[in-house]
N, C-alpha and C. Protein backbone atom coordinates (compact mmCIF):
# COMPACT_ATOMS: atom_id res chain seq x y z
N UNK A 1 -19.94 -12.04 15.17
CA UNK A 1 -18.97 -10.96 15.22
C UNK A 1 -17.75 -11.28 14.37
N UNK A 2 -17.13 -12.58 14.19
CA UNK A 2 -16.21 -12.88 13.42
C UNK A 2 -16.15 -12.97 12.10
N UNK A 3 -17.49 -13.46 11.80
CA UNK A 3 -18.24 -13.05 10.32
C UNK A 3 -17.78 -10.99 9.88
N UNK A 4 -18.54 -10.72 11.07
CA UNK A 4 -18.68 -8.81 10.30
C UNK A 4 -17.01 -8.26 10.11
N UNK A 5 -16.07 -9.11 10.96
CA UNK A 5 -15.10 -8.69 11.32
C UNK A 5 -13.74 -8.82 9.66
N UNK A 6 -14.26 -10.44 9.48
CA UNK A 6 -13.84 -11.05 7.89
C UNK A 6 -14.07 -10.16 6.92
N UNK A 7 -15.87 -9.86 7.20
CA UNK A 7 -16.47 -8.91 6.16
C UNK A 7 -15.43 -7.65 5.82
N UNK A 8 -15.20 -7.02 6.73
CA UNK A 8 -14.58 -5.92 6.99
C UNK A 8 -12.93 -6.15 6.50
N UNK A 9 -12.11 -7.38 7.34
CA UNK A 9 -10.98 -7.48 6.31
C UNK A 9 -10.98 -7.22 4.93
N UNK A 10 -11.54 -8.34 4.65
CA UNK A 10 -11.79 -8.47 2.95
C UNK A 10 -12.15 -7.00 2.18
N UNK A 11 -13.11 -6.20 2.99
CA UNK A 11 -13.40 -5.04 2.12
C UNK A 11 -11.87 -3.86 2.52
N UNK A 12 -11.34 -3.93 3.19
CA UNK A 12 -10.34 -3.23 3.61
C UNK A 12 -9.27 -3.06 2.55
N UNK A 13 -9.04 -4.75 2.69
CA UNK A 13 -8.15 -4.87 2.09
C UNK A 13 -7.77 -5.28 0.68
N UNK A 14 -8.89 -5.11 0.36
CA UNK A 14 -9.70 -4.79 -1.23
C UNK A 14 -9.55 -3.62 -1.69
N UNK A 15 -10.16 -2.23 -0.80
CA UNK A 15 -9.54 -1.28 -1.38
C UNK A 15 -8.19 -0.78 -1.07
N UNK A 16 -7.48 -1.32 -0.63
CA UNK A 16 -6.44 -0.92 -0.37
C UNK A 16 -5.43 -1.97 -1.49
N UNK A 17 -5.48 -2.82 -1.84
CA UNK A 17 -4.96 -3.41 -2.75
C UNK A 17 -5.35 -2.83 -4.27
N UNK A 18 -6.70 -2.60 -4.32
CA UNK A 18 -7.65 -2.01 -5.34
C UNK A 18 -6.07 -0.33 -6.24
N UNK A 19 -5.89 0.13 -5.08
CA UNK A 19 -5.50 1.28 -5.01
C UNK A 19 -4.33 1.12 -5.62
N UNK A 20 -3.76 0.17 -4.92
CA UNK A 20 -1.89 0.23 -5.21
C UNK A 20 -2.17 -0.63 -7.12
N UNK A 21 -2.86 -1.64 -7.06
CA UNK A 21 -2.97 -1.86 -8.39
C UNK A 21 -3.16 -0.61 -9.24
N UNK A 22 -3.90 -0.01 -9.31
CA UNK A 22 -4.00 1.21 -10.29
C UNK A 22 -2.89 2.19 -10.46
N UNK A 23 -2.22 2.52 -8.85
CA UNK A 23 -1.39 2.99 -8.97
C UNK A 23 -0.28 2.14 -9.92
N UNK A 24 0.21 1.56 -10.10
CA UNK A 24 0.99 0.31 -10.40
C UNK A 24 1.14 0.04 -12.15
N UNK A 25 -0.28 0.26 -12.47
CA UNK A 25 -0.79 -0.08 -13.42
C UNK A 25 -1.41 0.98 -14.67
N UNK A 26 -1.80 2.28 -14.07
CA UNK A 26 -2.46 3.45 -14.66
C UNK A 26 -1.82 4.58 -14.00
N UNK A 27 -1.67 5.00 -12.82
CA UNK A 27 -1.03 5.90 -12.32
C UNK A 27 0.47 6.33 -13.12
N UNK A 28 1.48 5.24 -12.23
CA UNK A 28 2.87 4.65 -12.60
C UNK A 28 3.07 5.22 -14.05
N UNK A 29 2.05 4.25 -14.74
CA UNK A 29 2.59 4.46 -15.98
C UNK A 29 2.76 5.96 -16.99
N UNK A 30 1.05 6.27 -16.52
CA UNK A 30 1.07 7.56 -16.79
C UNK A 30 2.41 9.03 -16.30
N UNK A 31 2.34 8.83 -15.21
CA UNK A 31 3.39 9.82 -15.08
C UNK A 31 4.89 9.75 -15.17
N UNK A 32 4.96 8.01 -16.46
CA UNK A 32 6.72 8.02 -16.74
C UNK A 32 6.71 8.91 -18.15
N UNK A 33 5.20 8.74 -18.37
CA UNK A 33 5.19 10.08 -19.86
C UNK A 33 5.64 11.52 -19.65
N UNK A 34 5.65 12.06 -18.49
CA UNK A 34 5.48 13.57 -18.08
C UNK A 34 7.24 13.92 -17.99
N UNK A 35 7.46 15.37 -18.25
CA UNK A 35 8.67 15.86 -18.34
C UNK A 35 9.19 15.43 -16.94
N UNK A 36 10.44 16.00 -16.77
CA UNK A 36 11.27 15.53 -15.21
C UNK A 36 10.42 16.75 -14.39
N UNK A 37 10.35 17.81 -14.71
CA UNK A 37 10.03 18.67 -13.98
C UNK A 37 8.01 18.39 -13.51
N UNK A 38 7.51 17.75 -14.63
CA UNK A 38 5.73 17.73 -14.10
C UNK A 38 5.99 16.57 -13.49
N UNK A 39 7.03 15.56 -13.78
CA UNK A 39 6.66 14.46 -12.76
C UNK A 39 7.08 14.44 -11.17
N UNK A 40 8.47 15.71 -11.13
CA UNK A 40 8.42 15.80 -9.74
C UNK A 40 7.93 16.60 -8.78
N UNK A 41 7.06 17.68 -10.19
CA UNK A 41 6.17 18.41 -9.07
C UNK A 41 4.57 17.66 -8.84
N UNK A 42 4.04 16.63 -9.44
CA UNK A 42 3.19 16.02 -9.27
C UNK A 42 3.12 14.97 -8.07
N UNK A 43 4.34 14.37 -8.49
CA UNK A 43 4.63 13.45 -7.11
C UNK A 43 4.28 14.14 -5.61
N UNK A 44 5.10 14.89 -5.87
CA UNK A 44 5.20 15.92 -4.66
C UNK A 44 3.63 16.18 -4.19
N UNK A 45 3.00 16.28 -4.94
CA UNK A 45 1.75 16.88 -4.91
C UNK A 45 0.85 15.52 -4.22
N UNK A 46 1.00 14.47 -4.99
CA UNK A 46 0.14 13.45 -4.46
C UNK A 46 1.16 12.76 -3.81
N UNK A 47 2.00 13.09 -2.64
CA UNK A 47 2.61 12.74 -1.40
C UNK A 47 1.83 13.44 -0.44
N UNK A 48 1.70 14.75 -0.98
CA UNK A 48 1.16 15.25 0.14
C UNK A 48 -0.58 15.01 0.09
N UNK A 49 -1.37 14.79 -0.99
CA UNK A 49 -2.92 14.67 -0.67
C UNK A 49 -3.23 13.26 -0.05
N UNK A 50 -2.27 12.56 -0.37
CA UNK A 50 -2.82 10.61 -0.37
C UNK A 50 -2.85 10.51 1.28
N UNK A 51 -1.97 10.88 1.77
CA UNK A 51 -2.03 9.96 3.27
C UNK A 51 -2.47 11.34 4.15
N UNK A 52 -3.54 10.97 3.87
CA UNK A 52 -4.48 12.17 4.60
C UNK A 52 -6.02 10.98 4.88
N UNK A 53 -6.87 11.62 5.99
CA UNK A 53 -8.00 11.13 5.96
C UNK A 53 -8.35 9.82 6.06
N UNK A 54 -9.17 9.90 4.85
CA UNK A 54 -9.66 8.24 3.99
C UNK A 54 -8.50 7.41 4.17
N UNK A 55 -7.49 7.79 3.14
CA UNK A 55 -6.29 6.75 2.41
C UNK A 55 -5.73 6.23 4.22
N UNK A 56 -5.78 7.03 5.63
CA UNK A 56 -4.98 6.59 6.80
C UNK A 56 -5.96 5.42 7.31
N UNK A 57 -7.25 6.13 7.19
CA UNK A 57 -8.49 5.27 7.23
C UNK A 57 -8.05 3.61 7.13
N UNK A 58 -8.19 3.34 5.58
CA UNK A 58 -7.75 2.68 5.05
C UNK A 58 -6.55 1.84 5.40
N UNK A 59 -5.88 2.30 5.36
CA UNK A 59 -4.31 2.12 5.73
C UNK A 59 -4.11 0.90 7.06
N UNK A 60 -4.82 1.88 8.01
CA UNK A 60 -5.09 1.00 9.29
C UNK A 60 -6.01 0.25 9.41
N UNK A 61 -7.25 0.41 8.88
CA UNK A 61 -7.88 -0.71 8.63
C UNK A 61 -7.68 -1.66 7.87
N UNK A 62 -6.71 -1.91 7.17
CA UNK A 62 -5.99 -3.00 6.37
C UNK A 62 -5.49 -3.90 7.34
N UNK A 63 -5.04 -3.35 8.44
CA UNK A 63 -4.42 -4.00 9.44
C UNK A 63 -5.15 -4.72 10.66
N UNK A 64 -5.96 -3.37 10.62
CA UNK A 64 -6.52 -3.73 12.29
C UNK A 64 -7.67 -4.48 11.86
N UNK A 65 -8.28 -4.88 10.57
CA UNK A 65 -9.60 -6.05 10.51
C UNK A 65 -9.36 -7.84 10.33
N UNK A 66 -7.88 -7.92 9.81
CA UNK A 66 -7.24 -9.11 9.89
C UNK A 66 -7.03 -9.20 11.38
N UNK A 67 -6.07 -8.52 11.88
CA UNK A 67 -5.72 -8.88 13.52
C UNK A 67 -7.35 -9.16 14.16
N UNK A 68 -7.98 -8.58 14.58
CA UNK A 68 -9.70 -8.81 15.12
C UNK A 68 -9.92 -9.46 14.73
N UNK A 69 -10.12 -10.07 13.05
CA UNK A 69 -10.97 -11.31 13.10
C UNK A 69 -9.92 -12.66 13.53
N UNK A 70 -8.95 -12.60 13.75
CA UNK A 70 -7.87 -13.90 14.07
C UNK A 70 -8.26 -13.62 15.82
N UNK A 71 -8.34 -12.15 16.17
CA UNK A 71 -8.55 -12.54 17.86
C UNK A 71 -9.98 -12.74 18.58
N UNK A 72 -10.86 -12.90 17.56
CA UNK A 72 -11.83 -13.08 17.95
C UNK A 72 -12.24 -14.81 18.10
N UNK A 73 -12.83 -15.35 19.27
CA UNK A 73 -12.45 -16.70 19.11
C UNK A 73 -13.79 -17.30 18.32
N UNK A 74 -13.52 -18.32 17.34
CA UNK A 74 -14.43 -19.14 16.61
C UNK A 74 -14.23 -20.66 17.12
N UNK A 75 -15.56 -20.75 17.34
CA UNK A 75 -15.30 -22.63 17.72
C UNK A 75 -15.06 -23.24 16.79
N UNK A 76 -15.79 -22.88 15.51
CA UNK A 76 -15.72 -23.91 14.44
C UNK A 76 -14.37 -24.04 13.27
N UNK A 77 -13.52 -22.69 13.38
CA UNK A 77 -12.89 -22.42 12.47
C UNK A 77 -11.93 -23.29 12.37
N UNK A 78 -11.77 -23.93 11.08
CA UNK A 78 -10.81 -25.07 10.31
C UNK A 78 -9.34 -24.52 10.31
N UNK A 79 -8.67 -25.05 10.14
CA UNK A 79 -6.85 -24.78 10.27
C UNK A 79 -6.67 -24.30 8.99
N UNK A 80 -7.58 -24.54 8.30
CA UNK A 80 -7.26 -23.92 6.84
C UNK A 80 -7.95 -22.82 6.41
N UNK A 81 -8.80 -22.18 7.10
CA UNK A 81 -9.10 -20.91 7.48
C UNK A 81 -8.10 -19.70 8.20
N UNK A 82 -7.97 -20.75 9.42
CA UNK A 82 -7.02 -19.99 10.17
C UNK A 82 -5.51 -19.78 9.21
N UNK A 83 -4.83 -20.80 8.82
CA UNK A 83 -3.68 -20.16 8.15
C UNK A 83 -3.43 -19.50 6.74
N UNK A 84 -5.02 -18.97 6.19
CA UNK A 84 -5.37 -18.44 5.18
C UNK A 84 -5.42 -17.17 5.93
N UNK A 85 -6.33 -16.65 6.87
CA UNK A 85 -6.33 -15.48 7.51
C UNK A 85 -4.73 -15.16 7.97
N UNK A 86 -3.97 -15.89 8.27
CA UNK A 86 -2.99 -15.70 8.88
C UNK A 86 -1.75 -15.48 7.63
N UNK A 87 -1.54 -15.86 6.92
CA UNK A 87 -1.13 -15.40 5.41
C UNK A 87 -1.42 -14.41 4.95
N UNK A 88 -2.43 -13.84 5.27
CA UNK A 88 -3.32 -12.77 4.13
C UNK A 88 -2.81 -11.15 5.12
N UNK A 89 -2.70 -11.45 6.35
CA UNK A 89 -1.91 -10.84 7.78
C UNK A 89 -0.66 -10.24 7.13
N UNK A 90 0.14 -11.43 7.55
CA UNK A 90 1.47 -11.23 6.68
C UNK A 90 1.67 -10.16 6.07
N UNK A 91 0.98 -10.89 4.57
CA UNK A 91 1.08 -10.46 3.69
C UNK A 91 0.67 -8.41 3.65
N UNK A 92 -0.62 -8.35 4.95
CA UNK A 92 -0.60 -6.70 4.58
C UNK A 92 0.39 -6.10 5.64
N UNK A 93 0.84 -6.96 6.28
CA UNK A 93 1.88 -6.24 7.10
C UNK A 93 3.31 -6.33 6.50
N UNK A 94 3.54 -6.98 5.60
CA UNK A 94 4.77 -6.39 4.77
C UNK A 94 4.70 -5.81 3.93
N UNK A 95 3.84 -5.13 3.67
CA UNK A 95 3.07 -4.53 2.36
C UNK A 95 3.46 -3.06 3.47
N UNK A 96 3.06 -3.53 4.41
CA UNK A 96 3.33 -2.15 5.11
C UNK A 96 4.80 -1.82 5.44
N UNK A 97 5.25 -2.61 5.92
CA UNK A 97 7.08 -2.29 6.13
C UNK A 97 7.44 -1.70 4.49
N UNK A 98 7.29 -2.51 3.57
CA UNK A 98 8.08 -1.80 2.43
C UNK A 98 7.44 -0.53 2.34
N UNK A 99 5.97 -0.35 2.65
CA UNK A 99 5.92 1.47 2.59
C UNK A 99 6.49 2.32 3.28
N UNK A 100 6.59 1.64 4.60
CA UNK A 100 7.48 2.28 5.63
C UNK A 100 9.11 2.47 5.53
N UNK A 101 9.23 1.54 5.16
CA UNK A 101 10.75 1.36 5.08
C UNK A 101 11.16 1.87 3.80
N UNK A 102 10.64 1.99 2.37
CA UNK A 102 10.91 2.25 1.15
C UNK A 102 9.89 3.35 0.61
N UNK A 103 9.11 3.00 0.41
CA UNK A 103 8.03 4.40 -0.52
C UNK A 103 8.98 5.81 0.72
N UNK A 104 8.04 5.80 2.11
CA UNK A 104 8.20 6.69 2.81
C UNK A 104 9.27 7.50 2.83
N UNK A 105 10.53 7.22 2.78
CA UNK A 105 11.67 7.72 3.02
C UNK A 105 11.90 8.29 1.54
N UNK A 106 11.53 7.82 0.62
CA UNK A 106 11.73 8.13 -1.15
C UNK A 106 10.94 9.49 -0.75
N UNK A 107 9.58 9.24 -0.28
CA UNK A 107 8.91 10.47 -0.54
C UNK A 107 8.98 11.69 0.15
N UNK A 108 9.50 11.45 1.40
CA UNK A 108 10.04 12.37 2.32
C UNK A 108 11.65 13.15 1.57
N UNK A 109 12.01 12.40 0.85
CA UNK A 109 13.53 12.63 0.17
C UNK A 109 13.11 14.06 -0.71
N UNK A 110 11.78 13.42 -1.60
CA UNK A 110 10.99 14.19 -2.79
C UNK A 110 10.81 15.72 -2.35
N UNK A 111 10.01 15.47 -1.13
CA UNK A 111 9.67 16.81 -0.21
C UNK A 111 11.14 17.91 -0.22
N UNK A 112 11.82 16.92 1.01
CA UNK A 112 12.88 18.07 1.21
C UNK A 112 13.11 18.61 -0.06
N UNK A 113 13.60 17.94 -1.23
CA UNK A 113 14.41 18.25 -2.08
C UNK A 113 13.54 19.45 -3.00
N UNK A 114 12.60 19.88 -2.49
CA UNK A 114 12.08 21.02 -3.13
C UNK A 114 12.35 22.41 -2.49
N UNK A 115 12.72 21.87 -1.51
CA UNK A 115 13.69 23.45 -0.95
C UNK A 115 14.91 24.11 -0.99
N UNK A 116 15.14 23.20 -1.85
CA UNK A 116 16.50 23.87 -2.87
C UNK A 116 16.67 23.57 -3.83
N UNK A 117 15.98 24.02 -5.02
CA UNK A 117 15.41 23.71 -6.53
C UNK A 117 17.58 23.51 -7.32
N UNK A 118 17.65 24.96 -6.57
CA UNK A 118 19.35 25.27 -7.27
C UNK A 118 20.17 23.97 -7.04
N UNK A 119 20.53 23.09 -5.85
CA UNK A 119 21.14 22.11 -5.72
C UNK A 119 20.28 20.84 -6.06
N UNK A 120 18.93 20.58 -6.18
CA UNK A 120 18.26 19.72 -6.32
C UNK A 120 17.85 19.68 -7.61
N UNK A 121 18.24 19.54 -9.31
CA UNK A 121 17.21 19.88 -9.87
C UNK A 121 16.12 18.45 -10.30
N UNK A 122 15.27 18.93 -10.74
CA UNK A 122 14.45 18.02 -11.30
C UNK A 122 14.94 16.47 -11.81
N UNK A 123 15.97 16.79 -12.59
CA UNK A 123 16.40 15.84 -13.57
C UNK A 123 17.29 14.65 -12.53
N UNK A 124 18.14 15.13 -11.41
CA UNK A 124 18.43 14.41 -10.80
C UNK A 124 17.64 14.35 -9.72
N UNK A 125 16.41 14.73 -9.29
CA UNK A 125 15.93 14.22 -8.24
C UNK A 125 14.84 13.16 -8.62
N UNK A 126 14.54 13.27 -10.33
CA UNK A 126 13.68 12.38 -10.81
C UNK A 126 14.63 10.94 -10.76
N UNK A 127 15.35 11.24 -11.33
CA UNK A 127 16.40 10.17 -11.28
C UNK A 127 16.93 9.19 -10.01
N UNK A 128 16.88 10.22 -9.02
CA UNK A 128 17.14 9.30 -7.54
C UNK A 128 15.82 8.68 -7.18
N UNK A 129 15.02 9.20 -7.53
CA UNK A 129 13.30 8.68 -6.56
C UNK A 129 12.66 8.08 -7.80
N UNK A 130 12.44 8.00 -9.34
CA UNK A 130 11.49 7.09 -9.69
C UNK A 130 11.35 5.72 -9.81
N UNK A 131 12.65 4.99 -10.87
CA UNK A 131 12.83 3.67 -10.33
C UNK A 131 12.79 2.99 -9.12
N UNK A 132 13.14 3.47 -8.33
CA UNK A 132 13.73 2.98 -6.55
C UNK A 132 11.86 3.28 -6.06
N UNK A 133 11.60 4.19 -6.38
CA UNK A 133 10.09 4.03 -5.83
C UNK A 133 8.98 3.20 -6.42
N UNK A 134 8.92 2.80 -7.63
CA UNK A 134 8.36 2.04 -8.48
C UNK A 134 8.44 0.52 -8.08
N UNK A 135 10.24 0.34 -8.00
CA UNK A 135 10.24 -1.04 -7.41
C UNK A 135 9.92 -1.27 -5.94
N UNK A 136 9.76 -0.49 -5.39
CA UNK A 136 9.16 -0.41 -4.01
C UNK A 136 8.04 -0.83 -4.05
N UNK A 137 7.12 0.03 -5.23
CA UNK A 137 5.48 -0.14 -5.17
C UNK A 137 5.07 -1.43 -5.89
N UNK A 138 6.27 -1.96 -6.49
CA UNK A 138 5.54 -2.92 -6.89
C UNK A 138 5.79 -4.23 -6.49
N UNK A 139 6.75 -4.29 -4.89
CA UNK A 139 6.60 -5.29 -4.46
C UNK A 139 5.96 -4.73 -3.20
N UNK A 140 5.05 -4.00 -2.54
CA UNK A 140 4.15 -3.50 -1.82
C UNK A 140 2.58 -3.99 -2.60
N UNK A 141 2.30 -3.87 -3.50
CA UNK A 141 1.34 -4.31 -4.44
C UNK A 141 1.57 -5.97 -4.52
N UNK A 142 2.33 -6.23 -4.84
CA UNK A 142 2.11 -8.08 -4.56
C UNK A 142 1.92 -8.61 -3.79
N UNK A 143 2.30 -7.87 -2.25
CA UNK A 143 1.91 -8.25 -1.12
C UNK A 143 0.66 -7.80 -0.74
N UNK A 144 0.23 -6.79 -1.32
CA UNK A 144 -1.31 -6.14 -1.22
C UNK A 144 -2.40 -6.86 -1.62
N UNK A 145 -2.49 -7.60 -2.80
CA UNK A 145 -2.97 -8.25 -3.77
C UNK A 145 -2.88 -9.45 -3.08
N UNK A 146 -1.77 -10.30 -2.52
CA UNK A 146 -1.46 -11.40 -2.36
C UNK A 146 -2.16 -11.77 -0.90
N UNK A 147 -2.04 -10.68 -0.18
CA UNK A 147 -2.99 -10.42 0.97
C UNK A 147 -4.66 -10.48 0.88
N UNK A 148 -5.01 -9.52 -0.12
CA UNK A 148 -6.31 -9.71 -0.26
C UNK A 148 -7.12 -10.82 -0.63
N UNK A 149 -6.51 -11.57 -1.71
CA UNK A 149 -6.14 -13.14 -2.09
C UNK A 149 -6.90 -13.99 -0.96
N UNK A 150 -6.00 -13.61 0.22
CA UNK A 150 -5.86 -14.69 0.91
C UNK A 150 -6.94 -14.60 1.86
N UNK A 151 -7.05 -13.34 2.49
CA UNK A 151 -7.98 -12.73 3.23
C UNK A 151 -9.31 -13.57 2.28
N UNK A 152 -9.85 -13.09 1.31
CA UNK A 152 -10.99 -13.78 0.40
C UNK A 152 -10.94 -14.75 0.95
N UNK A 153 -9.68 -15.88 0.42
CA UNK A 153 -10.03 -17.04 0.74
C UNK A 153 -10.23 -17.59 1.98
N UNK A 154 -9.92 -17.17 2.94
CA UNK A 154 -9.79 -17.64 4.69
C UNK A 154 -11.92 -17.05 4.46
N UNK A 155 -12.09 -16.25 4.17
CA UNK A 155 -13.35 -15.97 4.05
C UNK A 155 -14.50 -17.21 3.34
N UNK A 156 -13.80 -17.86 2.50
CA UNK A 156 -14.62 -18.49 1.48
C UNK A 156 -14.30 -19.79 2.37
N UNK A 157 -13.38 -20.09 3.10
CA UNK A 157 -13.10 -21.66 3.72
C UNK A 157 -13.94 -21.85 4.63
């Protein structure tokens, strides 16, 4: 059971690292090309499709397959397993506070601010939310990555 449970970290948190890299990397970049106005009605757009479904799926299973396989008891497991799994933890649970604490509130900001185009325009609402969200995502992504990392390796020990 602690085996299927690893299995399951690792793939979790694979695609969920998988994700924020692209975003990071191909997403990101792509939409610093787009006018102020397509990039903040796009955002807007994939705020609202991403954390739906799958992506919550995901989300929590990032979490909840590290915690299970650490509470599941193994006789044999080495200390260097254990504080590889336990790193790789961490690591997706601060991955999660900065979404919580930083992406979230940026993107909730994004939302409101479309209900009053006249006091909100584009140019300054691009301006308040893209940098500040970028550097958000991309220390959410190191911890994503740095997590999955580790998760692998507690797997491979």
């Amino acid at each position: 059971m602690a085996s299927v449970l690893l299995a399951l970290a690792v793939v979790f948190t694979g695609l969920y690292a998988g994700m924020m890299l692209i975003f990071l990397t191909g997403i990101m970049p792509a939409m610093a090309r787009l006018t102020d106005g397509q990039f903040v009605t796009a955002m807007r757009r994939l705020n609202e499709e991403v954390p739906r479904g799958l992506f919550l799926l995901v989300f929590l299973a990032e979490v909840a397959f590290p915690v299970a396989a650490l509470a599941v008891p193994v006789d044999d497991r080495s200390d260097t397993h254990l504080w590889l799994l336990v790193a790789g933890l961490i690591c997706v649970v601060l991955n999660h506070l900065v979404t919580v604490a930083g992406n979230i509130p940026l993107n909730n900001a994004l939302a409101s601010s479309e209900a009053s185009p006249e006091t909100h325009p584009d140019t300054a609402v691009r301006a308040a939310f893209e940098s500040r969200w970028n550097r958000f995502h991309a220390v959410r992504t190191v911890f994503a990555v740095a997590g999955f990392a580790l998760i692998v390796s507690a797997s491979l020990s």
